[in-house]
C-alpha atoms as a PDB file:
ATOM      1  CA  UNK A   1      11.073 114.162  58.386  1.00  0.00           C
ATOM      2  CA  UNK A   2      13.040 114.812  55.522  1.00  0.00           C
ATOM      3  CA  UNK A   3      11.787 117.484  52.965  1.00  0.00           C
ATOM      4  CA  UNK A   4      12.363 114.819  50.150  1.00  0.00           C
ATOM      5  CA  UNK A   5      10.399 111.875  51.845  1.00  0.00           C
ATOM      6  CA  UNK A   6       7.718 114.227  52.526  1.00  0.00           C
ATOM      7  CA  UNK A   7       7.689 115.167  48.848  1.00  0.00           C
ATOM      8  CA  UNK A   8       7.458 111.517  47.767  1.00  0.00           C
ATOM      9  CA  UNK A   9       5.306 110.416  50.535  1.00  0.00           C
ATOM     10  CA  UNK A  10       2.702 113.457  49.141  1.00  0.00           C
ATOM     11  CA  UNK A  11       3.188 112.532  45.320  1.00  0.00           C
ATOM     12  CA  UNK A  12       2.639 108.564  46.262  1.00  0.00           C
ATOM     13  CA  UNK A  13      -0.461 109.352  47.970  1.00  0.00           C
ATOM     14  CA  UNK A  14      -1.667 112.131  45.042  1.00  0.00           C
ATOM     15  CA  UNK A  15      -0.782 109.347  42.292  1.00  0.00           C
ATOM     16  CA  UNK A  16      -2.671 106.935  43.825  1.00  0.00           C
ATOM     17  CA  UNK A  17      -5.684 108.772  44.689  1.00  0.00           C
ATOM     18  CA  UNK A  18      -5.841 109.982  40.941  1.00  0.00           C
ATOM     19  CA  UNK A  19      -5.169 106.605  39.625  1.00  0.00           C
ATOM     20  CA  UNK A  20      -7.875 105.216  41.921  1.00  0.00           C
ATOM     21  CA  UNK A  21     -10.478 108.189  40.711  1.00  0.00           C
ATOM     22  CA  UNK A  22      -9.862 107.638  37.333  1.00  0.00           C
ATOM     23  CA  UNK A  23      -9.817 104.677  36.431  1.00  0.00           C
ATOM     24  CA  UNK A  24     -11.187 103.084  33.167  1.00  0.00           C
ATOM     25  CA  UNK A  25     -14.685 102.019  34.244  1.00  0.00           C
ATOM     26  CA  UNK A  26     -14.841  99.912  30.585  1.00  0.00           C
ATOM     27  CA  UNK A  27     -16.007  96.466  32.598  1.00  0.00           C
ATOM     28  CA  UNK A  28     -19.790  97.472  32.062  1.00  0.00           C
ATOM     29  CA  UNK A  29     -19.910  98.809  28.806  1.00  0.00           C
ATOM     30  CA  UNK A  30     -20.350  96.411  25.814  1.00  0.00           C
ATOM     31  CA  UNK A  31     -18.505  96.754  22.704  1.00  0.00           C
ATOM     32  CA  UNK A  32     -19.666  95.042  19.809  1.00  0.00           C
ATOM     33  CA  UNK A  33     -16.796  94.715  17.659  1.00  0.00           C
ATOM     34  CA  UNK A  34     -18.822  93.656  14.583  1.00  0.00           C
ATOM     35  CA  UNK A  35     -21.825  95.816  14.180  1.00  0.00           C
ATOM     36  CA  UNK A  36     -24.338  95.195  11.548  1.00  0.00           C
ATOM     37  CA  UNK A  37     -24.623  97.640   9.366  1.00  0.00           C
ATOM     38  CA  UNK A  38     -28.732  98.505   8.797  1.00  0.00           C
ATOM     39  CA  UNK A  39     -30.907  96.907   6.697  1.00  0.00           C
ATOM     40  CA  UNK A  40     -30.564  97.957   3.078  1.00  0.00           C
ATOM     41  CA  UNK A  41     -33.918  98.128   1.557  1.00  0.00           C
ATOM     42  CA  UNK A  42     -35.725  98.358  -1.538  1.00  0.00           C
ATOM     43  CA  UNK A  43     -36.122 102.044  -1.532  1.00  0.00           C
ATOM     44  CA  UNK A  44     -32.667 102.718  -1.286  1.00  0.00           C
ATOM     45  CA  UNK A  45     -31.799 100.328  -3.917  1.00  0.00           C
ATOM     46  CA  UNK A  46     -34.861 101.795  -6.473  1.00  0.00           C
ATOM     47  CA  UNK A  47     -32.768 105.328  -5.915  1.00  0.00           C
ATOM     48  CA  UNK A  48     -29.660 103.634  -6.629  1.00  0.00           C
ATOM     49  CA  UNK A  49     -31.328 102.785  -9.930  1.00  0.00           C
ATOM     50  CA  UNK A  50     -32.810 105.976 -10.406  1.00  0.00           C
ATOM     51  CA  UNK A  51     -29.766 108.018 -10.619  1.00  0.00           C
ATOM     52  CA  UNK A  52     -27.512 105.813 -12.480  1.00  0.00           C
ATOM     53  CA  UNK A  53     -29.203 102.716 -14.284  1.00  0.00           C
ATOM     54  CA  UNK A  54     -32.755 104.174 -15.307  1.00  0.00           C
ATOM     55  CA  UNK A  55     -31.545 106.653 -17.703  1.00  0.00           C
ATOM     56  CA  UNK A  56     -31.339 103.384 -20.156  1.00  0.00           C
ATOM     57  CA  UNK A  57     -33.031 100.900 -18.150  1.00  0.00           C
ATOM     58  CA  UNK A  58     -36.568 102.808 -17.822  1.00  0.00           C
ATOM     59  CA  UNK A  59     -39.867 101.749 -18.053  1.00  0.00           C
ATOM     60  CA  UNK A  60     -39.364 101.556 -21.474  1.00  0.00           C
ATOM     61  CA  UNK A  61     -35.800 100.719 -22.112  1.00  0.00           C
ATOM     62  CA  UNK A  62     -33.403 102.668 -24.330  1.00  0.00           C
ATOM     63  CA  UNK A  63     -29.841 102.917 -25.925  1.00  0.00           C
ATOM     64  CA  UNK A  64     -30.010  98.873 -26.424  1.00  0.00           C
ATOM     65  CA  UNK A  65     -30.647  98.262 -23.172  1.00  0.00           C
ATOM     66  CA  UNK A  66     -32.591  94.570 -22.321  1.00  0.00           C
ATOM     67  CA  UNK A  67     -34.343  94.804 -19.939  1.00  0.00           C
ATOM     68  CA  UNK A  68     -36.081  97.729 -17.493  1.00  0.00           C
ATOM     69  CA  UNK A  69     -35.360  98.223 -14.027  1.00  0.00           C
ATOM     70  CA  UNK A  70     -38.054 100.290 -12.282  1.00  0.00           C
ATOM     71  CA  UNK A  71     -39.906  98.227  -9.816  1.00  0.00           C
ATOM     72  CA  UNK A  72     -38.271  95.482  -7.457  1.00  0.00           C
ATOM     73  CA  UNK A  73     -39.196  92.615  -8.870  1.00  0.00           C
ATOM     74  CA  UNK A  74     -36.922  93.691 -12.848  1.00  0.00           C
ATOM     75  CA  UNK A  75     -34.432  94.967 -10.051  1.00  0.00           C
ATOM     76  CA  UNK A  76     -34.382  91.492  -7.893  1.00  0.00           C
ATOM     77  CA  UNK A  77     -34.533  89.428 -11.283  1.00  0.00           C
ATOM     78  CA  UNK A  78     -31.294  91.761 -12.573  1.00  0.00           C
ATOM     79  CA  UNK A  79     -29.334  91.094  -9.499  1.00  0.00           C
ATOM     80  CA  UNK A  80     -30.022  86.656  -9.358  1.00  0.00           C
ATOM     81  CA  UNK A  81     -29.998  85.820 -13.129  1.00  0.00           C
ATOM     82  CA  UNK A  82     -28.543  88.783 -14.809  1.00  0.00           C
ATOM     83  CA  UNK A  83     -25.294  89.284 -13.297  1.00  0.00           C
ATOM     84  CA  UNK A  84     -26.324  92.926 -12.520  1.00  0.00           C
ATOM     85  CA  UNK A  85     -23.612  93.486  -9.236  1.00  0.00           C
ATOM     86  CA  UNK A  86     -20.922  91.803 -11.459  1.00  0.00           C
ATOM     87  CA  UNK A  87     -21.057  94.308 -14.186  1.00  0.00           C
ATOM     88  CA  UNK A  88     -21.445  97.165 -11.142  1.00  0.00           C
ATOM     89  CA  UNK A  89     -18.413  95.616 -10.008  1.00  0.00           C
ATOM     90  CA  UNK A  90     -16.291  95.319 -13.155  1.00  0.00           C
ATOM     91  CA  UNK A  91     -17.578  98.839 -14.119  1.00  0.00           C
ATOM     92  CA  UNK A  92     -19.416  97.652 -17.538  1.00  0.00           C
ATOM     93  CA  UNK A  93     -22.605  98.808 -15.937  1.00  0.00           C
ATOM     94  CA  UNK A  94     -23.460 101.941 -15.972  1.00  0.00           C
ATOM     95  CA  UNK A  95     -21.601 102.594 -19.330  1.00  0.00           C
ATOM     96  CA  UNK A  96     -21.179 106.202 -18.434  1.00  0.00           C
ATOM     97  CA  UNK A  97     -19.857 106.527 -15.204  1.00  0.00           C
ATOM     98  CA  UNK A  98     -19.304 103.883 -12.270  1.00  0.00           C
ATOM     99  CA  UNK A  99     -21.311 103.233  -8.895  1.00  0.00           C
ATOM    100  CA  UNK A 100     -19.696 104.038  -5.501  1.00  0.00           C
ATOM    101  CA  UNK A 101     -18.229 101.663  -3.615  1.00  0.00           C
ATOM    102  CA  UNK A 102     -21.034 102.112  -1.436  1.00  0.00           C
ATOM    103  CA  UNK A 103     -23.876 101.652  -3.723  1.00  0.00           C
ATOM    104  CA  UNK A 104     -22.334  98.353  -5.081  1.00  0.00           C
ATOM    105  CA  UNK A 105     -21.919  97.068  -1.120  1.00  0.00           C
ATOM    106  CA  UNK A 106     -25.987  98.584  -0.423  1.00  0.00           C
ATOM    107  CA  UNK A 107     -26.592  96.005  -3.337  1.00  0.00           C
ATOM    108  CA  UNK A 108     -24.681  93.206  -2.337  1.00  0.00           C
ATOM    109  CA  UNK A 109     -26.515  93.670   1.365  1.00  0.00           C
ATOM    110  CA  UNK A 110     -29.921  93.980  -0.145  1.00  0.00           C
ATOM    111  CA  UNK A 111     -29.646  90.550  -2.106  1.00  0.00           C
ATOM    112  CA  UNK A 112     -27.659  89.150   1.043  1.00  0.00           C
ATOM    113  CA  UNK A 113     -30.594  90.239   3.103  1.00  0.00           C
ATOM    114  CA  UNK A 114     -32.923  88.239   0.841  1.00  0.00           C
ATOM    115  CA  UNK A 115     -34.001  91.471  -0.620  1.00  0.00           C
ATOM    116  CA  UNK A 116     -36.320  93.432   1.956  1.00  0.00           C
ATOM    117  CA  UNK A 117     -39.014  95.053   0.523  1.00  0.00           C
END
């Protein structure tokens, strides 16, 4: 045989053993394209609070403020007849500074959740 058939007769064979042992072995594995993020609960949404609303917002409310937001039920109340994640979102709330992206989505979740406890 010819020295360049038996080249391409090794590098068919090669390729196709290589393609054959690696092959993408994807068919079993399950790939959720939409994963739910986890639950967002209370206690994450209290230390939300905590570090940016209950400076004014405290037990006893300061600076003008109407209304406290320490426990879950002021903080539930806020968020369903208050407005409280539109004035997160437009940035009125907190008047010094502004909540992460991330904070303002952990709210959204937590009412969208029905508020877990």
């Amino acid at each position: 045989m010819k020295k360049s058939f038996k080249l391409f007769l090794f590098l068919f064979v090669s390729g196709t053993i290589f393609y054959a042992c690696s092959s993408d072995d994807n068919d079993d594995v399950i790939v959720n394209p939409d994963p739910q993020p986890t639950e967002v609960r209370y206690s994450t949404i209290a230390t939300i609070m905590s570090g940016n609303c209950n400076g004014c917002h405290g037990a006893t409310p300061t600076n003008g403020a109407p209304m406290s937001l320490t426990t879950y039920d002021e903080v539930k109340e806020a968020v369903e007849n208050r407005n409280l994640i539109g004035r997160v979102e437009n940035g009125t709330m907190p008047p010094n500074g502004s909540l992460s992206s991330t904070q303002i989505n952990n709210i959204k979740s937590w009412q969208a959740n029905n508020f877990p406890q």
